[in-house]
Protein backbone atom coordinates (compact mmCIF):
# COMPACT_ATOMS: atom_id res chain seq x y z
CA UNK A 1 -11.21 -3.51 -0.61
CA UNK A 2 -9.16 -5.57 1.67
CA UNK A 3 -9.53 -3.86 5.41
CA UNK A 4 -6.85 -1.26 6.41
CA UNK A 5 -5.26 -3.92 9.03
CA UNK A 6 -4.26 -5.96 5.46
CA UNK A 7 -3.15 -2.55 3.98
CA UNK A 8 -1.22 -1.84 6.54
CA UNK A 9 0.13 -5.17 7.29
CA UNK A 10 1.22 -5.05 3.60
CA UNK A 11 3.20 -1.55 4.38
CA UNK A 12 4.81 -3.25 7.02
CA UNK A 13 6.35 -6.20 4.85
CA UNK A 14 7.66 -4.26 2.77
CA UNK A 15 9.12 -1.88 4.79
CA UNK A 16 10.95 -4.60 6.64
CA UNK A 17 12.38 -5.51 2.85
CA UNK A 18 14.41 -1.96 3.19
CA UNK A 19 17.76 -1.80 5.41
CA UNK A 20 17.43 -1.06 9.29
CA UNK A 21 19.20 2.52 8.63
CA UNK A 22 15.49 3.45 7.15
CA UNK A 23 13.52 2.24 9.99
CA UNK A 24 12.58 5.60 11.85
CA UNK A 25 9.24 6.21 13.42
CA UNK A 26 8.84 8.67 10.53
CA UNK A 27 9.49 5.79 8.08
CA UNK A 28 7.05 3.55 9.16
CA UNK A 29 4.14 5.83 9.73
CA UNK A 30 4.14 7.29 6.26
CA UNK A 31 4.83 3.84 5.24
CA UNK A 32 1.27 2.67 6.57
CA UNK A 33 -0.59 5.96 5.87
CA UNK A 34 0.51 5.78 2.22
CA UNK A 35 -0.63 1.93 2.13
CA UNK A 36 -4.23 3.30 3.51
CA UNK A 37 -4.13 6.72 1.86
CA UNK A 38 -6.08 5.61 -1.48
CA UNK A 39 -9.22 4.98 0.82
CA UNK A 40 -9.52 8.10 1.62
CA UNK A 41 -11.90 8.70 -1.65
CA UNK A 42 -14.33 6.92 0.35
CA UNK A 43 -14.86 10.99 1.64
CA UNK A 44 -16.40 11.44 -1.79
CA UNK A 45 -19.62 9.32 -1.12
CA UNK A 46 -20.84 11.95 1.42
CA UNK A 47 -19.61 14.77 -1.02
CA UNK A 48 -22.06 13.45 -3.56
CA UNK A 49 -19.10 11.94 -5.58
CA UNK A 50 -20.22 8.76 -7.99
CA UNK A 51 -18.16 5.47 -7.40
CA UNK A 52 -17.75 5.23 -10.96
CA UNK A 53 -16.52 9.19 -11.49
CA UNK A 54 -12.76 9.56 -11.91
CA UNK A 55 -12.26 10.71 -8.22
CA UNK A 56 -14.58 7.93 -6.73
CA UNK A 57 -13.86 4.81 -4.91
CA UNK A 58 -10.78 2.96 -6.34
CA UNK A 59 -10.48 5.93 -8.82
CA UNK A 60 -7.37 8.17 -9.29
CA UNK A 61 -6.26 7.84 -5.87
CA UNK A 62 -6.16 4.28 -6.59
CA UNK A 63 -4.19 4.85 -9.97
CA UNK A 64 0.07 4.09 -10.30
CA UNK A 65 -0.05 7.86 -11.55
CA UNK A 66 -1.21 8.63 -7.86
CA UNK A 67 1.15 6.13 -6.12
CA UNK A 68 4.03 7.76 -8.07
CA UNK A 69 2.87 11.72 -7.41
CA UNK A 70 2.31 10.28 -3.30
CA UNK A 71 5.96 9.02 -3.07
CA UNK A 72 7.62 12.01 -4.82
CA UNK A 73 5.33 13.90 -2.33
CA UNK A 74 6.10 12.01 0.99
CA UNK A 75 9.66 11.78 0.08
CA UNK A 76 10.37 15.45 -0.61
CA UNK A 77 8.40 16.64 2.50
CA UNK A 78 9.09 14.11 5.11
CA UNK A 79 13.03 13.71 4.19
CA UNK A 80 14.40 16.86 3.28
CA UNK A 81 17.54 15.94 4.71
CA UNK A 82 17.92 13.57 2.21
CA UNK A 83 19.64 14.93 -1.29
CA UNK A 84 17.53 14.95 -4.06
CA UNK A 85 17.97 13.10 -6.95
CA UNK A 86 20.78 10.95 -5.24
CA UNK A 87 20.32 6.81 -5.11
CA UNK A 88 18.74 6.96 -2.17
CA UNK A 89 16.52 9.46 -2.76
CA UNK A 90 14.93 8.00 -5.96
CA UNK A 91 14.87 4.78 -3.56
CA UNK A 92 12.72 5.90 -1.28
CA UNK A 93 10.52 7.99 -3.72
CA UNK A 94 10.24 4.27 -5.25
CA UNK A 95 9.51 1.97 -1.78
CA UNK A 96 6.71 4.76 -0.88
CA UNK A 97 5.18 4.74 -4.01
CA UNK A 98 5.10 0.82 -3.91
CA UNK A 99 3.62 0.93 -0.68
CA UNK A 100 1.08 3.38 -2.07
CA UNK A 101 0.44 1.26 -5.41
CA UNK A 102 0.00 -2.16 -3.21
CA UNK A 103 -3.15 -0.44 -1.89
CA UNK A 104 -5.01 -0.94 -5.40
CA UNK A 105 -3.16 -4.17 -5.97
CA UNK A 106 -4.70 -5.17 -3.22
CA UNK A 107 -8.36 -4.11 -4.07
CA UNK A 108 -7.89 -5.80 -7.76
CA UNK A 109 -7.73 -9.14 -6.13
CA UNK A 110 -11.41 -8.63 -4.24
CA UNK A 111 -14.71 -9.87 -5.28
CA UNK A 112 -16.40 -6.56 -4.85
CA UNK A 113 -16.82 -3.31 -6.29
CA UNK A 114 -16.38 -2.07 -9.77
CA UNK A 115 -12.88 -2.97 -10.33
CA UNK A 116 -9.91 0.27 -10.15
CA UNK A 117 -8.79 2.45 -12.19
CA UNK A 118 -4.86 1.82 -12.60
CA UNK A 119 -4.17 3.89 -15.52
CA UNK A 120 -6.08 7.01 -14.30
CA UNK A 121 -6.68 9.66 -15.58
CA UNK A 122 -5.70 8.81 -18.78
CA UNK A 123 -7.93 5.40 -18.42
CA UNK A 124 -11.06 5.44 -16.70
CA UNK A 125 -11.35 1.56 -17.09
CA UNK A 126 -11.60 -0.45 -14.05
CA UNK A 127 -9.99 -3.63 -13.68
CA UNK A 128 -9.65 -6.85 -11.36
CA UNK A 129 -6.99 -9.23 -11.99
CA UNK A 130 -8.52 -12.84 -13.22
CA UNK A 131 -8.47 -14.52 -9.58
CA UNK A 132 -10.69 -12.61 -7.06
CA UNK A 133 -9.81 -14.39 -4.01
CA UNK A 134 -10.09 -12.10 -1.03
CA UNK A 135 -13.37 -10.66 0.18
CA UNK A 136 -13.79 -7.35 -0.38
CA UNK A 137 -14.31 -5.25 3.17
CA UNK A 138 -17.32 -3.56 4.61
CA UNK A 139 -17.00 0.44 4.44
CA UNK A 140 -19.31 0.46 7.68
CA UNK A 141 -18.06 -0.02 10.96
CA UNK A 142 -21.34 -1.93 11.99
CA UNK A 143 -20.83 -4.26 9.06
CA UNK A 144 -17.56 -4.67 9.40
CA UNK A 145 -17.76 -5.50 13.55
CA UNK A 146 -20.24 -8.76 12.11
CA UNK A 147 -20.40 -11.97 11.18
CA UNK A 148 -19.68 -10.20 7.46
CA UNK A 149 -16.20 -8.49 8.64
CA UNK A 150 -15.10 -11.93 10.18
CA UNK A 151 -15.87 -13.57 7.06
CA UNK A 152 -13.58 -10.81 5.50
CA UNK A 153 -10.86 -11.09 8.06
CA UNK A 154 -10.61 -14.95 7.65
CA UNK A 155 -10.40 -14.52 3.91
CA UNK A 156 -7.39 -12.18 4.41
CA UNK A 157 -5.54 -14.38 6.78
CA UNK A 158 -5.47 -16.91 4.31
CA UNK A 159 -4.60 -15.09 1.46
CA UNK A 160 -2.85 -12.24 3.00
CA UNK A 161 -1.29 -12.28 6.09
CA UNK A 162 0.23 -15.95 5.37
CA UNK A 163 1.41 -15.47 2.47
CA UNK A 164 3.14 -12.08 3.94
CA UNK A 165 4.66 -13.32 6.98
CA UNK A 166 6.41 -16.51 4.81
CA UNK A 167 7.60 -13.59 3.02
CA UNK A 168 8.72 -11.65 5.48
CA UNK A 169 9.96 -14.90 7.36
CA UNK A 170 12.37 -16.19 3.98
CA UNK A 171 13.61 -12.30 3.92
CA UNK A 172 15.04 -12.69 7.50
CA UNK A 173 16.39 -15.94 6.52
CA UNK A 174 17.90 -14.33 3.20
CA UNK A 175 19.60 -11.63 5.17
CA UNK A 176 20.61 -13.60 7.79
CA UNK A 177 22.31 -16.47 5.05
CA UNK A 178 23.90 -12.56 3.67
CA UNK A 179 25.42 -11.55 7.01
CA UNK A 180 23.42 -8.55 7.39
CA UNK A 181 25.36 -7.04 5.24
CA UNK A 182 23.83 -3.37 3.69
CA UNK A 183 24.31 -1.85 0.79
CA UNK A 184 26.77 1.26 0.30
CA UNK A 185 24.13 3.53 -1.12
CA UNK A 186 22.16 3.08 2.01
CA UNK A 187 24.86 4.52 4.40
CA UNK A 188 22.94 8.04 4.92
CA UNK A 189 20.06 7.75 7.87
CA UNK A 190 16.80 8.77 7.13
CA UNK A 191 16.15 10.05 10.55
């Protein structure tokens, strides 16, 4: 897996792709806990939990049918002020469950592990996309605070956080070219 500062950096980018009227503290914390949330299957290695069960590492939490089930979650919970079913509900149910999905993206493109389980539970197969690029992370702290977690970092500045912040960098320059200007269905707040 890439580390959680690449997760989250990712959750960042593409929260800055949604309009400013989004951007509440509220926003950008689930938007980063979401990106980090599949990880937290690592819990079932102490449990006993295989990392090739259904609900082990890059398993079901690491599935689109998770991302999809997190973002309805997040978004019914953590914006009730929001109408449901309107545009801009189903727009944010959408953004956090992309943010949630980029997490096993992410992990596809490693050189580690057994591959993850996108189509769980109705797939068990794990898969990595044809180019493994990015070194996968450490799950220990010692390891990853080595000459091993530098390694990592390194590989995810390069094929990462570059390629993110020239992202991010054209989308300020595409909005900018725009105006600013927002779209109607974006009018309500969030916060």
């Amino acid at each position: 897996m890439p580390s959680v500062i690449s997760h989250a950096l990712v959750a960042v980018a593409l929260g800055r792709s949604q309009p400013r009227t989004v951007w509440s503290p509220r926003f950008w914390v689930l938007s980063i806990a979401c990106a980090v949330a599949p990880d937290l299957d690592v819990v079932g290695y102490k449990l006993g939990v295989p990392y090739d069960h259904l609900f082990g590492h890059r398993g079901f939490s690491h599935s689109f049918v998770f991302a999809g089930l997190l973002g309805l979650l997040v978004v019914t919970c953590a914006f009730p002020q929001i109408g449901r079913w309107t545009p801009l509900w189903w727009r944010l149910v959408g953004y956090f469950s992309l943010v949630t999905a980029s997490h096993g993206i992410l992990d596809a493109f490693t050189n580690g592990g057994l591959g993850v389980a996108f189509f769980a539970p109705f797939d068990h197969t794990r898969y990595f996309f044809p180019w493994t690029p990015i070194k996968v992370s450490p799950l220990s702290l010692r390891t990853f605070f080595s000459s091993a977690g530098l390694a990592v970092l390194a590989s995810e500045l390069v094929w990462i956080g570059i390629p993110v912040m020239a992202a991010a960098v054209g989308l300020a320059l595409f909005r900018r070219g725009r105006g600013g200007r927002k779209s109607l269905v974006w009018k309500q707040s969030v916060e």
